[in-house]
PDB file of N, CA and C in Angstrom:
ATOM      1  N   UNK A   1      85.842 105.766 123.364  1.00  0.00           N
ATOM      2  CA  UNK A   1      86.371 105.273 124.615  1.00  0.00           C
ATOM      3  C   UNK A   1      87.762 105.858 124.842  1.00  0.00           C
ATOM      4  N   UNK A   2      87.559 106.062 126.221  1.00  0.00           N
ATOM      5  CA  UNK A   2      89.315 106.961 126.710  1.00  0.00           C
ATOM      6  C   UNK A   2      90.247 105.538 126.701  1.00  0.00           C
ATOM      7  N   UNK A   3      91.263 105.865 127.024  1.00  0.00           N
ATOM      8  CA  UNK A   3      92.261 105.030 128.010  1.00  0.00           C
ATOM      9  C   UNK A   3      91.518 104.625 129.414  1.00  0.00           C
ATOM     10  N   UNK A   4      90.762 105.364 129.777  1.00  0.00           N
ATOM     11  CA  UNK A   4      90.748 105.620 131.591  1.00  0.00           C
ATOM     12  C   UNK A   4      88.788 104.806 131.333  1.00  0.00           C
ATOM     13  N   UNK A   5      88.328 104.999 130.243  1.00  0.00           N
ATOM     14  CA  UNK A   5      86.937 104.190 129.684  1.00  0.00           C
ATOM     15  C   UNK A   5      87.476 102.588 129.890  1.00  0.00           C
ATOM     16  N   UNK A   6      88.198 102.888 129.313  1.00  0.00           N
ATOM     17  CA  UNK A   6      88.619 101.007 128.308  1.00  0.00           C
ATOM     18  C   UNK A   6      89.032 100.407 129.759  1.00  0.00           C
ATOM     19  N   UNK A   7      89.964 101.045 130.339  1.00  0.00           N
ATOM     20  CA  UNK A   7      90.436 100.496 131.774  1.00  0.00           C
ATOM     21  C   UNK A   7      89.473 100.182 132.737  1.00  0.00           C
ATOM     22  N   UNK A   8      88.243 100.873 132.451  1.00  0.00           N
ATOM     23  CA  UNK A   8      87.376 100.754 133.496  1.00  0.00           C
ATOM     24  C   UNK A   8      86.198  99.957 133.273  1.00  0.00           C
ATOM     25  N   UNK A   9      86.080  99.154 131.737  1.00  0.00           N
ATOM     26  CA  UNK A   9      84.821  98.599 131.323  1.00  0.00           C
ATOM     27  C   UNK A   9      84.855  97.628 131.440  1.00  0.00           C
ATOM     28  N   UNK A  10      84.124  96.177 131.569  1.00  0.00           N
ATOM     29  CA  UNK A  10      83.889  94.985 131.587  1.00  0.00           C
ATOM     30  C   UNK A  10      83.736  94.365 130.239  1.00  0.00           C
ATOM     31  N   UNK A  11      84.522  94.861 129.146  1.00  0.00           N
ATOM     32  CA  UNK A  11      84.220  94.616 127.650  1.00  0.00           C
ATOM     33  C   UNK A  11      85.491  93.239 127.884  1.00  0.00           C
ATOM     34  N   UNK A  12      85.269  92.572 126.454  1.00  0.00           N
ATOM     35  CA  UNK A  12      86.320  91.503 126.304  1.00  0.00           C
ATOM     36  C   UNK A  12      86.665  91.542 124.440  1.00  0.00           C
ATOM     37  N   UNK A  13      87.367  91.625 124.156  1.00  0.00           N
ATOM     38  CA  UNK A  13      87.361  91.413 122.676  1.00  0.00           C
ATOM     39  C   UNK A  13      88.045  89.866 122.099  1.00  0.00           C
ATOM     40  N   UNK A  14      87.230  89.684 121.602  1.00  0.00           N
ATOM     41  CA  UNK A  14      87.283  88.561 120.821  1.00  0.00           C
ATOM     42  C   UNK A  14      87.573  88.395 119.500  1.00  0.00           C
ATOM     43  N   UNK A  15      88.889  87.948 118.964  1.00  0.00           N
ATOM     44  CA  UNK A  15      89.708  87.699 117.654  1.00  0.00           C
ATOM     45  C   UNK A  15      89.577  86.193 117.505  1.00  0.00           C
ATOM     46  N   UNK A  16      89.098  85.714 116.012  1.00  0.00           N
ATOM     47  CA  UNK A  16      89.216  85.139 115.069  1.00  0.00           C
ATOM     48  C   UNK A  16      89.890  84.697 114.492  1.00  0.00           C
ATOM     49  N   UNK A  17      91.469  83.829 114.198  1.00  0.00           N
ATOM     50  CA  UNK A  17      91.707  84.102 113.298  1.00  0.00           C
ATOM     51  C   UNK A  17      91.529  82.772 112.484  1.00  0.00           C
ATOM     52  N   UNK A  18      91.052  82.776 110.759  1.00  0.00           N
ATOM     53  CA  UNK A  18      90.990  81.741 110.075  1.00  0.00           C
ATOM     54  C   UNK A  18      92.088  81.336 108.757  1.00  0.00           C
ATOM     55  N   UNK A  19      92.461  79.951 108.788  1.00  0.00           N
ATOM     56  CA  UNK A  19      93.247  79.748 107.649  1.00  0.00           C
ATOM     57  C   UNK A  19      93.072  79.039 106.791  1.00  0.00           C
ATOM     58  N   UNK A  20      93.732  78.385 106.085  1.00  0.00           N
ATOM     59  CA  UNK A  20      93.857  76.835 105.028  1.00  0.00           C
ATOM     60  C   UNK A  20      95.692  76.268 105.800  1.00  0.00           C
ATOM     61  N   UNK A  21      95.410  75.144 105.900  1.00  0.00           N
ATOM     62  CA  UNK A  21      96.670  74.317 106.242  1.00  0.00           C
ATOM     63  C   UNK A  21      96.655  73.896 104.693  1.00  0.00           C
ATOM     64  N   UNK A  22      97.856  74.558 104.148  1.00  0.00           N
ATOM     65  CA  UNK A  22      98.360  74.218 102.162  1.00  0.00           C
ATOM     66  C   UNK A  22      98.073  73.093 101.916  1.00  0.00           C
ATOM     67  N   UNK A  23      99.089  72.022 102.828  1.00  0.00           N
ATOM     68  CA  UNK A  23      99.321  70.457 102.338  1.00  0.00           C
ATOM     69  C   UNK A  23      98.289  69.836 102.347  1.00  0.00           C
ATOM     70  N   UNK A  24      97.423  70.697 103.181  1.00  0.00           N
ATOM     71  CA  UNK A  24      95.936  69.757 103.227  1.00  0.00           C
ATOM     72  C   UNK A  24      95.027  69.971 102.848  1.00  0.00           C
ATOM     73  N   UNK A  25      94.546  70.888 102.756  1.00  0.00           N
ATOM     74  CA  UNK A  25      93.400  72.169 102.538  1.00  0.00           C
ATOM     75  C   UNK A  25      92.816  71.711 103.469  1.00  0.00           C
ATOM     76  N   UNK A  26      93.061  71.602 104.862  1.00  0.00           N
ATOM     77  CA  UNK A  26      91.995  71.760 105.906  1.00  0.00           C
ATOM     78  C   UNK A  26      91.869  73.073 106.547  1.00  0.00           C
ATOM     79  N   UNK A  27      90.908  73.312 107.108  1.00  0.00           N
ATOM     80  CA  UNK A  27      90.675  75.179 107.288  1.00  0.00           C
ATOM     81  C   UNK A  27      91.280  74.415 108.948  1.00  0.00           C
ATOM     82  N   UNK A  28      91.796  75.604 109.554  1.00  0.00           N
ATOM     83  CA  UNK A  28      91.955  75.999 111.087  1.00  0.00           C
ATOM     84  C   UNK A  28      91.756  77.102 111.506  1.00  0.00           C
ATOM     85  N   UNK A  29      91.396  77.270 112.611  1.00  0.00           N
ATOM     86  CA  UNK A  29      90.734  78.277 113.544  1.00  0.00           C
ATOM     87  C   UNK A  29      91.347  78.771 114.253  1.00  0.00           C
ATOM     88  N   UNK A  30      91.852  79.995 115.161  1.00  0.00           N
ATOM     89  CA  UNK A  30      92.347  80.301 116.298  1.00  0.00           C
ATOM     90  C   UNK A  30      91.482  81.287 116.944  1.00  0.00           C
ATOM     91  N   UNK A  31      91.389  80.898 117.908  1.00  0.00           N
ATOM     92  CA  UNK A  31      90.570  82.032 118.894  1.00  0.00           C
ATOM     93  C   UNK A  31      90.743  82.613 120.362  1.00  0.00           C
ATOM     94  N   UNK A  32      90.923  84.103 120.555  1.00  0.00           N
ATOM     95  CA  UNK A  32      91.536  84.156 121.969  1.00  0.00           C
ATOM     96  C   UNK A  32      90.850  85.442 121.994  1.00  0.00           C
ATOM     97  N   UNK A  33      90.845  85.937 123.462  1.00  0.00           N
ATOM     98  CA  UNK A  33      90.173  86.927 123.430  1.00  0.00           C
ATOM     99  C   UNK A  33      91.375  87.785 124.382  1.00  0.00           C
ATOM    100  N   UNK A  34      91.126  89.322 124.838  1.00  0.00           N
ATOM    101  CA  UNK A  34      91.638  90.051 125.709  1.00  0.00           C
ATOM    102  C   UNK A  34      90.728  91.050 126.650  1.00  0.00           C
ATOM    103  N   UNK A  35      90.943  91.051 127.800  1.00  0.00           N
ATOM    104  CA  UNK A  35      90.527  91.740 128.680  1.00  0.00           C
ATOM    105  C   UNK A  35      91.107  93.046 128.349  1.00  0.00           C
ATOM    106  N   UNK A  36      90.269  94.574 128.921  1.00  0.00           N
ATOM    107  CA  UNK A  36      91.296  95.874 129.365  1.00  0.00           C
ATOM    108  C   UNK A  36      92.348  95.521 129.808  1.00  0.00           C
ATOM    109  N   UNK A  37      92.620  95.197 130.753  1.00  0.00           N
ATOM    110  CA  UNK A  37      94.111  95.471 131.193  1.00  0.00           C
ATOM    111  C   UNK A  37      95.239  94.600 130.179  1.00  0.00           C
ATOM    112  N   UNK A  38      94.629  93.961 128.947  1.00  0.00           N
ATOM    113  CA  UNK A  38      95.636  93.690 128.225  1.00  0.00           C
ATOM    114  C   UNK A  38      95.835  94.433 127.080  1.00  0.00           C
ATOM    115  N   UNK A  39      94.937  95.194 127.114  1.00  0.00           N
ATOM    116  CA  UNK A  39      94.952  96.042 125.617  1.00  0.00           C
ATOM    117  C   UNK A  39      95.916  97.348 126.025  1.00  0.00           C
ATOM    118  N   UNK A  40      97.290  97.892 125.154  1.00  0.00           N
ATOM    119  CA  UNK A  40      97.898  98.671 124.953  1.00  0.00           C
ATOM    120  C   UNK A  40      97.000 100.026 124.767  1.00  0.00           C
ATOM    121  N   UNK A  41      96.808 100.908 124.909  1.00  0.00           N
ATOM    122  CA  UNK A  41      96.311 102.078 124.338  1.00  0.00           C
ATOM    123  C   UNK A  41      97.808 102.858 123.338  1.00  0.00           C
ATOM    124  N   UNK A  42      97.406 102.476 122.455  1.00  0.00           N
ATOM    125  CA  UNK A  42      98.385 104.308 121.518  1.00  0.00           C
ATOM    126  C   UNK A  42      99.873 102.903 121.242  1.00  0.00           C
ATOM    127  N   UNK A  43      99.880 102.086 120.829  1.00  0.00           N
ATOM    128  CA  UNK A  43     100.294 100.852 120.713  1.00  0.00           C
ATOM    129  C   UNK A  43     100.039 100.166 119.154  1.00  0.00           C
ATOM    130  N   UNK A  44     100.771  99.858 118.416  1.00  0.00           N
ATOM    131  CA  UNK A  44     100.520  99.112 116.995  1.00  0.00           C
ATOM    132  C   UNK A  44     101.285  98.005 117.087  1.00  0.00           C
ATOM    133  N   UNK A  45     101.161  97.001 116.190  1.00  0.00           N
ATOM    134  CA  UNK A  45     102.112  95.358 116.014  1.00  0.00           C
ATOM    135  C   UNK A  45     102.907  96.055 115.355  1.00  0.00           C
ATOM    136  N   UNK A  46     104.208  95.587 115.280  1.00  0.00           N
ATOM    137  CA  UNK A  46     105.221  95.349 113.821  1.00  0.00           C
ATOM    138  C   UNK A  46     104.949  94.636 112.897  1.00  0.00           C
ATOM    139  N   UNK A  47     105.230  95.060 111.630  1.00  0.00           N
ATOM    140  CA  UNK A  47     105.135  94.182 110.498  1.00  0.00           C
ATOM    141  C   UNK A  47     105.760  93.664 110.818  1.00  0.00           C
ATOM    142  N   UNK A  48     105.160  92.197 110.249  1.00  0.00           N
ATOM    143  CA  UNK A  48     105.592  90.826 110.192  1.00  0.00           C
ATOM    144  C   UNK A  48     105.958  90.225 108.567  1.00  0.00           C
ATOM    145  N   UNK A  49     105.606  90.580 107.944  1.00  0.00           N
ATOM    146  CA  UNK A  49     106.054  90.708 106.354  1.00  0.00           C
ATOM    147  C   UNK A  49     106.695  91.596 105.812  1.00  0.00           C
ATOM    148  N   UNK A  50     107.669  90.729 104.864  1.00  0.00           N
ATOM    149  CA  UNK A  50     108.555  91.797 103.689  1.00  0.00           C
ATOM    150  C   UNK A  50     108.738  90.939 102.230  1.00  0.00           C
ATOM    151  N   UNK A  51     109.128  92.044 101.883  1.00  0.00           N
ATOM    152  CA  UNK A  51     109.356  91.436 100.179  1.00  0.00           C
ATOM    153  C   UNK A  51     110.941  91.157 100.029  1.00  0.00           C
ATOM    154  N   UNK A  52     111.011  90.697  99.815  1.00  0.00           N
ATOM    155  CA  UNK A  52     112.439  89.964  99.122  1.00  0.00           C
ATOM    156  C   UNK A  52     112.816  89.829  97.651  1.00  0.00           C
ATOM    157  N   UNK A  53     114.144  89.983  97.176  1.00  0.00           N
ATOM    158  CA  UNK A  53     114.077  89.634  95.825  1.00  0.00           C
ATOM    159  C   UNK A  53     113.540  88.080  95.115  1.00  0.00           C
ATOM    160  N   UNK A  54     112.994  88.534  94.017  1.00  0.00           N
ATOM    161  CA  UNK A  54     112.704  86.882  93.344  1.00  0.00           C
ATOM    162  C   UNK A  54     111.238  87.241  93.875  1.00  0.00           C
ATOM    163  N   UNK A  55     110.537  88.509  94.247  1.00  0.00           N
ATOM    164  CA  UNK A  55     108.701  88.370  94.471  1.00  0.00           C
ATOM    165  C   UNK A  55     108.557  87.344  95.768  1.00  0.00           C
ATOM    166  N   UNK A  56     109.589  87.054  96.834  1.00  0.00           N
ATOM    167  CA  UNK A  56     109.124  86.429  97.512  1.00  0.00           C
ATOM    168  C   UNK A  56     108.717  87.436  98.975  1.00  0.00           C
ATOM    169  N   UNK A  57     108.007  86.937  99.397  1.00  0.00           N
ATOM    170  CA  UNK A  57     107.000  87.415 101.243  1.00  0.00           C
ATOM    171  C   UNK A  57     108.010  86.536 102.364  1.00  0.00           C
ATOM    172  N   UNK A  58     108.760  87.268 103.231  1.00  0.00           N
ATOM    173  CA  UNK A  58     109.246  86.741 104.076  1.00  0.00           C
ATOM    174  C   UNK A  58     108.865  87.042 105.634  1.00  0.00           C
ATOM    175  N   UNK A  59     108.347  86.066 106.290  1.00  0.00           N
ATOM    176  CA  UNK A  59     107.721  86.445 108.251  1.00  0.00           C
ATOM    177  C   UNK A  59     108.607  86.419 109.073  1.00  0.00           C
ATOM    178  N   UNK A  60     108.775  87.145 109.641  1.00  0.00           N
ATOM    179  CA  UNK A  60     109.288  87.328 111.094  1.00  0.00           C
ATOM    180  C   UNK A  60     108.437  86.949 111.969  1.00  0.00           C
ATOM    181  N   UNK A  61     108.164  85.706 112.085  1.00  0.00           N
ATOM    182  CA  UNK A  61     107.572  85.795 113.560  1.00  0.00           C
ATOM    183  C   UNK A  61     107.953  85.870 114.755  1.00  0.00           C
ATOM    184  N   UNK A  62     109.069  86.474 114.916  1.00  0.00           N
ATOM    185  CA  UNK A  62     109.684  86.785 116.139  1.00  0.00           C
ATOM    186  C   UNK A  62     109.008  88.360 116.695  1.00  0.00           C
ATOM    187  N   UNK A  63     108.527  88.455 116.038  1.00  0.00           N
ATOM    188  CA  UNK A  63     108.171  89.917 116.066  1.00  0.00           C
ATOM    189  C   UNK A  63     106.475  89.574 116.437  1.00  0.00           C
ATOM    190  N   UNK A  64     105.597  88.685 116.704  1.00  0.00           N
ATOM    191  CA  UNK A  64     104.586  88.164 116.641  1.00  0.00           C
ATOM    192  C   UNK A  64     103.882  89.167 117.310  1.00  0.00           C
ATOM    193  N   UNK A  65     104.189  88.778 118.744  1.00  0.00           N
ATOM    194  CA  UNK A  65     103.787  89.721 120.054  1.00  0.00           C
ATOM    195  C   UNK A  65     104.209  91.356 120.074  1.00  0.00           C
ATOM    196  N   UNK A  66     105.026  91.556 119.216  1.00  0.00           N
ATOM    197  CA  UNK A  66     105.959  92.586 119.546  1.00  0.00           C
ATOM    198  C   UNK A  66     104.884  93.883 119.494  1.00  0.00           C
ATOM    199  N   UNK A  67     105.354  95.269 119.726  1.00  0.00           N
ATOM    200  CA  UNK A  67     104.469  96.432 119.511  1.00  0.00           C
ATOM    201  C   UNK A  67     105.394  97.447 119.975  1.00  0.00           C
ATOM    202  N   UNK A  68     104.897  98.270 119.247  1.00  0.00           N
ATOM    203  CA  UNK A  68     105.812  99.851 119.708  1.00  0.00           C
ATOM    204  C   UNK A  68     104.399 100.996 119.493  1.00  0.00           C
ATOM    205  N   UNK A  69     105.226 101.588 120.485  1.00  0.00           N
ATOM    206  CA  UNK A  69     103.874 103.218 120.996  1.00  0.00           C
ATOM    207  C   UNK A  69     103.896 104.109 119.662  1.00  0.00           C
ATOM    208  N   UNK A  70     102.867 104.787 119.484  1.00  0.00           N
ATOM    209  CA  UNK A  70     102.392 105.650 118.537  1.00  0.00           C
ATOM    210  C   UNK A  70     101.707 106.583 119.064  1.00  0.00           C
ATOM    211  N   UNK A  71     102.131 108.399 118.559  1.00  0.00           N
ATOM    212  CA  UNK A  71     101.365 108.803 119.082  1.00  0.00           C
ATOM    213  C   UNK A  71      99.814 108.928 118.789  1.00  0.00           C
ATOM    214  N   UNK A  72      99.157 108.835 119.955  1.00  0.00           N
ATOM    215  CA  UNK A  72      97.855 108.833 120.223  1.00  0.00           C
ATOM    216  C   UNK A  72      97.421 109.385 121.177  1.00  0.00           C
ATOM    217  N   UNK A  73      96.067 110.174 120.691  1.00  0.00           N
ATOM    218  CA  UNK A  73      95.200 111.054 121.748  1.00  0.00           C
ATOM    219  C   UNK A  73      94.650 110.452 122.869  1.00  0.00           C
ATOM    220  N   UNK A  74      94.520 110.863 124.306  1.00  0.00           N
ATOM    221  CA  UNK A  74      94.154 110.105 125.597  1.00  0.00           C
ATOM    222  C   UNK A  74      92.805 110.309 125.857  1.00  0.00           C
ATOM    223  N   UNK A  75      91.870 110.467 124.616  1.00  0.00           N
ATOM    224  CA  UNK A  75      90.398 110.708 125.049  1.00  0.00           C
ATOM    225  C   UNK A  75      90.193 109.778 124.058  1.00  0.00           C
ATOM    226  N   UNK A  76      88.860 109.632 123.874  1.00  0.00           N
ATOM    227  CA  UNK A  76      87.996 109.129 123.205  1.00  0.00           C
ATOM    228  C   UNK A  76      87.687 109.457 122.120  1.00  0.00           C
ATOM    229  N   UNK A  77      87.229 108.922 120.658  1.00  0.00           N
ATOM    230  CA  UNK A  77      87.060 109.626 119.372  1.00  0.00           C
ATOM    231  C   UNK A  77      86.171 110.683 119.120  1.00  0.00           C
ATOM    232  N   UNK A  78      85.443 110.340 120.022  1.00  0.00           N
ATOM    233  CA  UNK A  78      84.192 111.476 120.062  1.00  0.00           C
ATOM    234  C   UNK A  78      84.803 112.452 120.560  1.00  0.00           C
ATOM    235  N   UNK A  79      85.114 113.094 121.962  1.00  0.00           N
ATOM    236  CA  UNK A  79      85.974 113.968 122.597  1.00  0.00           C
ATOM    237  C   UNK A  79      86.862 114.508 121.680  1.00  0.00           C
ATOM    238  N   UNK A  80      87.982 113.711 120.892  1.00  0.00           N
ATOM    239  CA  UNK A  80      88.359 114.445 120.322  1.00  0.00           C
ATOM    240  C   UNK A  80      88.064 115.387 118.603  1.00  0.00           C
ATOM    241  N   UNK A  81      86.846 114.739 118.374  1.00  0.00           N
ATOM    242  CA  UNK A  81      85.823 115.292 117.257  1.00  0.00           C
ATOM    243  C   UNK A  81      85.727 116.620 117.437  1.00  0.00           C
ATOM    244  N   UNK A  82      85.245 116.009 118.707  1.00  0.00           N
ATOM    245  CA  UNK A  82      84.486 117.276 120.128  1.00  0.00           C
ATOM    246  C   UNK A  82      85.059 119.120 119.459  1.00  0.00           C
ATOM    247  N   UNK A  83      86.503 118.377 120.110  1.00  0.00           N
ATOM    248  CA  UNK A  83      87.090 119.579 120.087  1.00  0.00           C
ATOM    249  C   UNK A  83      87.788 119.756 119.070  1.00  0.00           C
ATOM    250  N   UNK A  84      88.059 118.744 118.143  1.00  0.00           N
ATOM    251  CA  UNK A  84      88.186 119.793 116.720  1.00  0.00           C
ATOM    252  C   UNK A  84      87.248 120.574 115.867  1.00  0.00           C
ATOM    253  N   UNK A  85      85.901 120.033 116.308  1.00  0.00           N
ATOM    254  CA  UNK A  85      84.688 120.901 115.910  1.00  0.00           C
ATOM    255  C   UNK A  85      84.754 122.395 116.553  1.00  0.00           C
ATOM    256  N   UNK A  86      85.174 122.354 117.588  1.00  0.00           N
ATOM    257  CA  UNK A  86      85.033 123.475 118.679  1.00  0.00           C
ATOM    258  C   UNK A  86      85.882 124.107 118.398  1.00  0.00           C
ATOM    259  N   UNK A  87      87.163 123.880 117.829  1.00  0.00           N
ATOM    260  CA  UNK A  87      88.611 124.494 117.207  1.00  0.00           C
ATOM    261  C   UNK A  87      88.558 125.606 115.659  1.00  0.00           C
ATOM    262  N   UNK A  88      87.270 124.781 115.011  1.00  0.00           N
ATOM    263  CA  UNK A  88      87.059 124.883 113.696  1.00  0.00           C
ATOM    264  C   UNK A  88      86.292 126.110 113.637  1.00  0.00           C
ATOM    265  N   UNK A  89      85.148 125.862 114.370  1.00  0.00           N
ATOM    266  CA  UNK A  89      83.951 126.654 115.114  1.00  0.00           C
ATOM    267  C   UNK A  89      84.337 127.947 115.472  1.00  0.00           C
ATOM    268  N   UNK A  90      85.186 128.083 116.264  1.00  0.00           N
ATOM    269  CA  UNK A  90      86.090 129.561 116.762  1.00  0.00           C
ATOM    270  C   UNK A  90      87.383 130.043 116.099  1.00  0.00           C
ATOM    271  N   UNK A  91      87.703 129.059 115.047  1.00  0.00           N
ATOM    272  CA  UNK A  91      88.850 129.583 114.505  1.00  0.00           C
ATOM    273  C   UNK A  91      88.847 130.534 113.186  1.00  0.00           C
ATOM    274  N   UNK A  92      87.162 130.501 113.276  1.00  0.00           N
ATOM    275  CA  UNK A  92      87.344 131.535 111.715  1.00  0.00           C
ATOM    276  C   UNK A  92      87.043 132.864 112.096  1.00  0.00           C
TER     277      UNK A  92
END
């Protein structure tokens, strides 16, 4: 799927997420989904974890929502297979 695919499809994705509440051991659920026009193309989260001295894991969840651009190709995985096959193909 392109950028200009994803923008144009009627898909929805649907995330999961499952836990344990410690104090209790009761499991909880979260569930939300996103339309195209919410999905970033060429876009990653920030880590939200680090290590600290003493072996400890520290969260930022301020950073929850957050995301920064990466580069990424504006076609589709196949397309760009495509043409590294086609690159490979004529380059010897």
């Amino acid at each position: 799927m392109s950028p200009t695919d994803l923008l144009n499809s009627q898909l929805e994705v649907i995330v999961v997420l499952e836990g344990v509440v410690e104090s209790t051991g009761m499991t909880t659920q979260l569930r939300t989904s996103f339309l195209p026009s919410e999905i970033l193309w060429g876009h990653r989260f920030h880590e939200l974890s680090s290590f600290k001295t003493g072996h400890h894991v520290v969260f930022d969840f301020k950073l929850f929502n957050a995301t920064f651009p990466v580069d990424t190709p504006h076609v589709s995985a196949y397309e760009l297979e495509t043409e590294r096959h086609h690159h490979h193909s004529y380059g010897k």
